[in-house]
Protein backbone atom coordinates (compact mmCIF):
# COMPACT_ATOMS: atom_id res chain seq x y z
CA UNK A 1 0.00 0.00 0.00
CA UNK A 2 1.70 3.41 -0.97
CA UNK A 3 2.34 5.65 1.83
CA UNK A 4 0.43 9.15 2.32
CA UNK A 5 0.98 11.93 2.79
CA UNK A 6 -1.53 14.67 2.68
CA UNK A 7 -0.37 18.05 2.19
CA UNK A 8 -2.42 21.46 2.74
CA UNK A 9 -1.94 24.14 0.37
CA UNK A 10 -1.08 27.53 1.57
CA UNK A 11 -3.74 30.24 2.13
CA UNK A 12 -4.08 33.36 -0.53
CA UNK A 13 -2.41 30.84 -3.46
CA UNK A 14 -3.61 30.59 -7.06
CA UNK A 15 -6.10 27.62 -8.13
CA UNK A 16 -4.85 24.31 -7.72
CA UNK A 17 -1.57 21.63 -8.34
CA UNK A 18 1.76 22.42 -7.17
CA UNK A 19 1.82 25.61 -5.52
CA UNK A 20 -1.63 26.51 -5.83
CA UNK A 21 -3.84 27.63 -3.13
CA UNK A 22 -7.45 27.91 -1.41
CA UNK A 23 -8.81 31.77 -2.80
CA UNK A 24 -10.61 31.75 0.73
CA UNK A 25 -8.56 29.83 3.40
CA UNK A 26 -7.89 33.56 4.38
CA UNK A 27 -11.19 34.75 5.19
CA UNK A 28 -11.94 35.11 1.50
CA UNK A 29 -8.48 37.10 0.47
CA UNK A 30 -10.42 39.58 -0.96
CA UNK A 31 -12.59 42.40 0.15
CA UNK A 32 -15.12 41.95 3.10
CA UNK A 33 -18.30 42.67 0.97
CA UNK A 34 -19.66 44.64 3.36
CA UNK A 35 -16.26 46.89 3.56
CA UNK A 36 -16.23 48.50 0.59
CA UNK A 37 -18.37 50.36 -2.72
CA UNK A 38 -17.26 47.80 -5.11
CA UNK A 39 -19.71 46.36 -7.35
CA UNK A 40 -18.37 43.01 -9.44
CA UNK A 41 -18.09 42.07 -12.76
CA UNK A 42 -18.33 38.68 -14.66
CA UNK A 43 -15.62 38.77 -17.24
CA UNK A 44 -13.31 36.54 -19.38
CA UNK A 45 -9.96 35.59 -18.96
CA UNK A 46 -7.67 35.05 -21.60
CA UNK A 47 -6.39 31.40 -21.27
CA UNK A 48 -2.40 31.60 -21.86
CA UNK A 49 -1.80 27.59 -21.85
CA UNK A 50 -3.88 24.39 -21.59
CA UNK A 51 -2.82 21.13 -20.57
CA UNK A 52 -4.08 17.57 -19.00
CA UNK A 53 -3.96 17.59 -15.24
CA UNK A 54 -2.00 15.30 -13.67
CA UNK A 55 -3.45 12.68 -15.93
CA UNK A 56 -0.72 10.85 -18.67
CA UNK A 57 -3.18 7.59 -18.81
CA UNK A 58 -4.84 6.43 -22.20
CA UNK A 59 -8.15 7.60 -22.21
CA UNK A 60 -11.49 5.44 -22.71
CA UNK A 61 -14.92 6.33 -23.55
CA UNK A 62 -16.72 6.61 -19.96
CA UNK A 63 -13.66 7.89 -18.35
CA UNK A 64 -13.36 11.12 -17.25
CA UNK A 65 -10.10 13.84 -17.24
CA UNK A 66 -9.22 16.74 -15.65
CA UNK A 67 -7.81 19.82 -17.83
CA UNK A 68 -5.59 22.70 -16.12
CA UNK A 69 -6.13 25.89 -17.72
CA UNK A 70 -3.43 28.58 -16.53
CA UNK A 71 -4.39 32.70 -17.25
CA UNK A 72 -3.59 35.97 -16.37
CA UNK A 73 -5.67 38.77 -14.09
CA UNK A 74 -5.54 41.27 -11.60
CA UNK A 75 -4.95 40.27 -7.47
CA UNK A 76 -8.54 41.30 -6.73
CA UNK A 77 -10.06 39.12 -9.17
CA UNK A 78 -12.66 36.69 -7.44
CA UNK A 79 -12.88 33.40 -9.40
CA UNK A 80 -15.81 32.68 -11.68
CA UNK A 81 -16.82 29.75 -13.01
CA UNK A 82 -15.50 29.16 -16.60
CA UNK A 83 -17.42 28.67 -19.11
CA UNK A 84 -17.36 25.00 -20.77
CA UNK A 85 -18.80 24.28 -24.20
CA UNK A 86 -18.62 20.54 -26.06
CA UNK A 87 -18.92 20.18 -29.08
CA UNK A 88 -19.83 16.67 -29.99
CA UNK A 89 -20.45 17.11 -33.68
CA UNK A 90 -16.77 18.55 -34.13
CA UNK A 91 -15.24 16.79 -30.81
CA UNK A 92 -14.19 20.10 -29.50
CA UNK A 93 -13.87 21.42 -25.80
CA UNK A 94 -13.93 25.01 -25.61
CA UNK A 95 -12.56 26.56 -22.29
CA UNK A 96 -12.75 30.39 -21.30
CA UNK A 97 -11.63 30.57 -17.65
CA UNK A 98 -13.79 33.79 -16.42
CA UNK A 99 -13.65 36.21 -13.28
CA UNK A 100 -15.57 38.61 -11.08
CA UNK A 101 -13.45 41.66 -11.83
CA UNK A 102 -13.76 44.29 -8.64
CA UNK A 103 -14.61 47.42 -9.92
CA UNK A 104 -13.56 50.31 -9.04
CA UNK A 105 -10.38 47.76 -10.37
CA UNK A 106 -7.18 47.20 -8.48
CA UNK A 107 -3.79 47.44 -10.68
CA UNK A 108 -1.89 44.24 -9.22
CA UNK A 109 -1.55 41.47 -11.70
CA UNK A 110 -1.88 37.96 -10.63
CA UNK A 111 -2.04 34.80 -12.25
CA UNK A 112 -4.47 31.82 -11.34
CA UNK A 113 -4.64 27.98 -12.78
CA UNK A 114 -8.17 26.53 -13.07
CA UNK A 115 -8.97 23.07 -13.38
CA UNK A 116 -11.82 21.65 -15.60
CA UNK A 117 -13.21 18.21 -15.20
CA UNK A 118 -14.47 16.77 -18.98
CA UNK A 119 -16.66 14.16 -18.92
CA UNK A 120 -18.82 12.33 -21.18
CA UNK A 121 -16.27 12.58 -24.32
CA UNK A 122 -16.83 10.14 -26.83
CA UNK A 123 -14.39 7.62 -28.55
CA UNK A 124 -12.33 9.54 -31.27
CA UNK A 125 -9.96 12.27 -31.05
CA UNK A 126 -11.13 15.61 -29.40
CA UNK A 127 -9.41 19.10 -29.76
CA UNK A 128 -9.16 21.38 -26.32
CA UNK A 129 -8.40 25.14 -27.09
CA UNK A 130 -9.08 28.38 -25.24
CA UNK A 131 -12.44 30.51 -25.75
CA UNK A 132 -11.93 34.47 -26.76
CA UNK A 133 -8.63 35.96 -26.48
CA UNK A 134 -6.68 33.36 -25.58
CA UNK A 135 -2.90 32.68 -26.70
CA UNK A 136 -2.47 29.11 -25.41
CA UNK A 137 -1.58 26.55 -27.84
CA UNK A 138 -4.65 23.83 -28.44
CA UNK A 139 -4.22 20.51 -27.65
CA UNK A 140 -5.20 17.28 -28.87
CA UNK A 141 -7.09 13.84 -26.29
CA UNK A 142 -7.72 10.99 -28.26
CA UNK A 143 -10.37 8.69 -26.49
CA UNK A 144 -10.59 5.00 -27.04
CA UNK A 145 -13.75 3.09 -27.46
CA UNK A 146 -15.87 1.99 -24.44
CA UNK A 147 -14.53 -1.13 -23.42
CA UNK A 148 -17.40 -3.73 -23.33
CA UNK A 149 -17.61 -4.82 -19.55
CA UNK A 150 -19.48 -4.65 -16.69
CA UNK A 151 -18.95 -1.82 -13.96
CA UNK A 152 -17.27 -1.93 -10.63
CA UNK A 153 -13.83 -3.43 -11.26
CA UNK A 154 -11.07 -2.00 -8.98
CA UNK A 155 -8.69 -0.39 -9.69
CA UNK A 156 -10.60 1.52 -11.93
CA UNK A 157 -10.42 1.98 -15.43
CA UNK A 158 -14.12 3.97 -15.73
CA UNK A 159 -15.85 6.29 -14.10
CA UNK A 160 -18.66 3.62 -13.28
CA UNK A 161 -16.03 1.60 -11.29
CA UNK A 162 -16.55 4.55 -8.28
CA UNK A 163 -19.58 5.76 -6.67
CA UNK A 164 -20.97 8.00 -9.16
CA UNK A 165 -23.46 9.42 -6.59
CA UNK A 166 -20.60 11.09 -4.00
CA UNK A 167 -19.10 13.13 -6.81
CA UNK A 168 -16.47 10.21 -7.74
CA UNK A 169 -14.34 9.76 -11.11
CA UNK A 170 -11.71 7.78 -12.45
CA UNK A 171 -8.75 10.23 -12.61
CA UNK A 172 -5.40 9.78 -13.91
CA UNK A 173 -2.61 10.73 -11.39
CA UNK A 174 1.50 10.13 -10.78
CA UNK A 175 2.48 8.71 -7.87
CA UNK A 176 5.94 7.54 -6.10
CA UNK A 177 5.73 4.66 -8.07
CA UNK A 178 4.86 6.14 -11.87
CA UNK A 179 0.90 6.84 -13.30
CA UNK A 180 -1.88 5.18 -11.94
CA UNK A 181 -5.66 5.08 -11.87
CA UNK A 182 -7.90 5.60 -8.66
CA UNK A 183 -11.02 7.18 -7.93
CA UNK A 184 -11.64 10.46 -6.72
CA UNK A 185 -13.53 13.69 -6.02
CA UNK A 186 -12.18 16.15 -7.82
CA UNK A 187 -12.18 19.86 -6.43
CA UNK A 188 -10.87 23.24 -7.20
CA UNK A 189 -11.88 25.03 -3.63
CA UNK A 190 -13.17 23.36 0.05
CA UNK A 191 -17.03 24.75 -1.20
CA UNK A 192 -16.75 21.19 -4.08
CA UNK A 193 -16.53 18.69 -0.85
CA UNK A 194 -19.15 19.98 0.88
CA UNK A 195 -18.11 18.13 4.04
CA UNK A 196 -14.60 17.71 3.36
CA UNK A 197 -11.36 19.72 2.32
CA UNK A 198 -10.14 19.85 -1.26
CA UNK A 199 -6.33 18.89 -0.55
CA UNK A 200 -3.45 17.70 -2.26
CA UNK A 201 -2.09 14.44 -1.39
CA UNK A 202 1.61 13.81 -2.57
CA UNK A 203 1.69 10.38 -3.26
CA UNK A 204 -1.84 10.67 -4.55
CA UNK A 205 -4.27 12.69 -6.77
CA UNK A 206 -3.73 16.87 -6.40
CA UNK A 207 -6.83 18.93 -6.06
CA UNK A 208 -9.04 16.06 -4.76
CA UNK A 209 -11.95 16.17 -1.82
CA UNK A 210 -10.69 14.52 1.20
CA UNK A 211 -13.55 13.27 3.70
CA UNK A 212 -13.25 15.38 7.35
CA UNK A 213 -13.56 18.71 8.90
CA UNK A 214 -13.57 21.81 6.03
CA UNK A 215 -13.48 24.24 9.16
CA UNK A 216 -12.42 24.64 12.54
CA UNK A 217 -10.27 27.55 14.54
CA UNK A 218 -6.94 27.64 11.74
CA UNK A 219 -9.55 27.33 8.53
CA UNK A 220 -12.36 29.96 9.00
CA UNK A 221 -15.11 30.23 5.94
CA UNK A 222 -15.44 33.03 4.09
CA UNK A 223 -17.55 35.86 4.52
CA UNK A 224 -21.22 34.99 4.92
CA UNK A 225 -20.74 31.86 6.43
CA UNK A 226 -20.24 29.92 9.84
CA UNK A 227 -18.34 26.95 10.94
CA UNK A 228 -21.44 24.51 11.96
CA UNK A 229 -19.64 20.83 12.90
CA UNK A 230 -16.77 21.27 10.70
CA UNK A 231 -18.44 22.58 7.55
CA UNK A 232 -19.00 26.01 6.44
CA UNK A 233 -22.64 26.46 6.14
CA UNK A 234 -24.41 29.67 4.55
CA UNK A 235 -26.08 32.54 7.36
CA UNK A 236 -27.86 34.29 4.41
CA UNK A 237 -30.82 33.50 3.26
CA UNK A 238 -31.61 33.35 -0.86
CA UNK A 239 -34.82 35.06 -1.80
CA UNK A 240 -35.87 38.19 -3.56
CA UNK A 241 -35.48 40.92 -0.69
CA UNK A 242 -32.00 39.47 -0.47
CA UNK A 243 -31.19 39.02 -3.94
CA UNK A 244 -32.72 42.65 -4.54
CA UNK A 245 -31.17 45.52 -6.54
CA UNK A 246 -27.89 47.21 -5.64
CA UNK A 247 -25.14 50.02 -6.09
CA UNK A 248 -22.56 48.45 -4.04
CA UNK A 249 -22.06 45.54 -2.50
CA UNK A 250 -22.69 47.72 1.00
CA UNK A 251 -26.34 46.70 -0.44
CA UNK A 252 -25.93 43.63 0.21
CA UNK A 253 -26.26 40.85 3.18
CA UNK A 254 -23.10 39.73 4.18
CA UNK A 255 -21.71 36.93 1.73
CA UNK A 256 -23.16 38.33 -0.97
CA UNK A 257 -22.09 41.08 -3.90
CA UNK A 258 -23.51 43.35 -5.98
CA UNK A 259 -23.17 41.58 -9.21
CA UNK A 260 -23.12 43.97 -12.25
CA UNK A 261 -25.93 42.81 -15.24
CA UNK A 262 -24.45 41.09 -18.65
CA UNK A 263 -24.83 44.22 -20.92
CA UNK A 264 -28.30 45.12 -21.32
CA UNK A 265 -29.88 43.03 -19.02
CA UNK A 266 -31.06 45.40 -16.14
CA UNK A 267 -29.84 46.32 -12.71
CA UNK A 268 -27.27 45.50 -10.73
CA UNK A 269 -28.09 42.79 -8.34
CA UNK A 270 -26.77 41.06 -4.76
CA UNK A 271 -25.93 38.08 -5.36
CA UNK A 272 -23.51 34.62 -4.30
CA UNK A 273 -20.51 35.21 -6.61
CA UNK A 274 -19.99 31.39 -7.32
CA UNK A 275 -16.51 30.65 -7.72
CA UNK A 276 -16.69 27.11 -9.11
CA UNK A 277 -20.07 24.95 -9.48
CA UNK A 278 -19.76 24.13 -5.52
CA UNK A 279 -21.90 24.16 -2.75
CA UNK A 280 -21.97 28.19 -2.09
CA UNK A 281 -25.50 28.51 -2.34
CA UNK A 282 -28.11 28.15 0.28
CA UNK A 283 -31.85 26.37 -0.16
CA UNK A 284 -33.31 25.82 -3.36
CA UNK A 285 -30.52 26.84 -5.28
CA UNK A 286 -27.36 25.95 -7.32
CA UNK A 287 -25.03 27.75 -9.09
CA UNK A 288 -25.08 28.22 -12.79
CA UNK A 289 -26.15 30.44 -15.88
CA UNK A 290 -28.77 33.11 -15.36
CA UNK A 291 -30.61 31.23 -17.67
CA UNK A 292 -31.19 28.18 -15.02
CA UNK A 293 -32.48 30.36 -12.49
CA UNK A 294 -36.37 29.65 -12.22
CA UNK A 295 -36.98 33.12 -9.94
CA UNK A 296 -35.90 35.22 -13.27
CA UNK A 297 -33.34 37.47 -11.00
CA UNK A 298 -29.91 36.37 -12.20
CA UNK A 299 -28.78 38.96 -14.58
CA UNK A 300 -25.12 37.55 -14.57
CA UNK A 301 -24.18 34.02 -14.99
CA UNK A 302 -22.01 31.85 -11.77
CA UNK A 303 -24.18 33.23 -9.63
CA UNK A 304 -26.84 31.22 -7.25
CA UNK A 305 -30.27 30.01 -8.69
CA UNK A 306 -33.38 29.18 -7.77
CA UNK A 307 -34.56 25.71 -8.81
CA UNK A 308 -37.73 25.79 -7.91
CA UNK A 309 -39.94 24.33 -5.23
């Protein structure tokens, strides 16, 4: 059995792998919302190289992989949740890592590394290139045909193999002894394990949910939420006095921002600036596009919505 050793990440670090770093291990390392006149905007980020994550393993149809995409920004950026399109008819993945830029802005450059999870990708070779502005070179996954076999072998070799229903994959990692298969949760911030910390593991798989406490007296959650049994859980509430129109994010209950509107589509409004597809939300709701959101008040997308009752 290989040895581990489970490493955490330093606080105020970039997004993920070597080096990287929880955005809120220090009580959010951005502005208190409730500190400032700032008012946030969804943006994109210009992708500047694109890579597989950890992963070096042949790739089969019902596998999943994990793609690192590395950009530029300013220090006050909050992460967004990038935006994702397949394209099966083509077999192209389409990344455009995005941002809640803090206006008024700061001047600080910074640089972050988001990771993408791709699933679903059929047999044949697929091409994975940046959305908008982006410089990085494309890259090529070629992905084998399904292999005809029942589920549930161990080690893995599919994503069936692990318990779908807890979030788990079969990701590609390198270990002491060379590449190997296991499964896994995979995670960009603590907010994707719920009830666990995302954590790097050194003779394991980086950026990964690891089952335990994702709070206590060295960890505090960010703004707008409370350390309840080890996890962070939200004290707002989601509903349309909360989520209601805003100037600043002084507005706004704590936790949340005033999110600027996509061009054109109204007001300003306080919102949960989701920072990856996690659990940041509270109720009914779940982050995504503003078009998911069933109470018609998103006017930005990677924010909260309401799913209905």
């Amino acid at each position: 059995m290989r040895a581990l050793a489970f490493v955490l990440l330093a606080a105020c670090g970039g997004g993920g792998g070597n080096g990287g770093g929880d955005p809120d291990a220090c009580a959010d390392c951005t502005p208190n919302p409730d500190a400032g006149m700032y008012t946030w905007r969804l943006e994109p980020r210009a992708a500047t190289l694109l890579y597989r994550y950890e992963d070096t393993s042949a790739l089969a149809e019902g596998r999943s992989t994990r793609v690192a995409v590395e950009h530029g920004g300013l220090t006050c950026d909050l992460w967004a949740m990038p935006d994702v399109e397949i394209e099966a008819a083509d077999r192209t993945v389409t990344i455009t890592p995005r941002a809640f830029a803090r206006q008024p802005t700061c001047t600080l450059t910074a640089s972050q590394t988001r990771i993408v999870t791709l699933s679903g990708l059929t047999a044949g070779t697929w091409t994975v290139r940046g959305g908008g502005a982006s410089t990085a070179a494309s890259f090529t996954i070629t992905v084998g045909p399904a292999p005809g076999r029942a589920c549930g072998l161990s080690p893995c070799t599919l994503d069936c193999d692990c318990d779908l229903t807890a979030g788990e994959r079969c990701l590609g990692a390198m270990g002491f002894g060379g590449p190997f298969l296991a499964c896994a949760r995979p995670c960009e911030h603590d907010r994707d394990c719920h009830d666990g910390s995302c954590l790097d593991i050194a003779d394991g798989h980086f950026r990964t949910c690891l089952d335990g406490a994702e709070c206590d007296g060295t960890r505090p959650c960010p703004p707008g939420y409370t350390c309840a049994t080890g996890a962070c859980t939200p004290t707002f509430v989601l509903n349309q006095s909360t989520r209601g129109e805003c100037a600043s994010d002084q507005d706004c209950s704590g936790g949340l921002r005033c999110v600027e509107a996509t061009a054109g589509a109204g007001a300003n409004r306080c919102e949960v600036a989701c920072r990856t597809g996690g659990g940041w939300c509270q109720g009914a709701h779940v982050c995504g596009p503003a078009a998911a959101d069933l109470a018609n008040l998103a006017r930005s997308d990677s924010v909260c919505g309401f799913l209905g009752e």
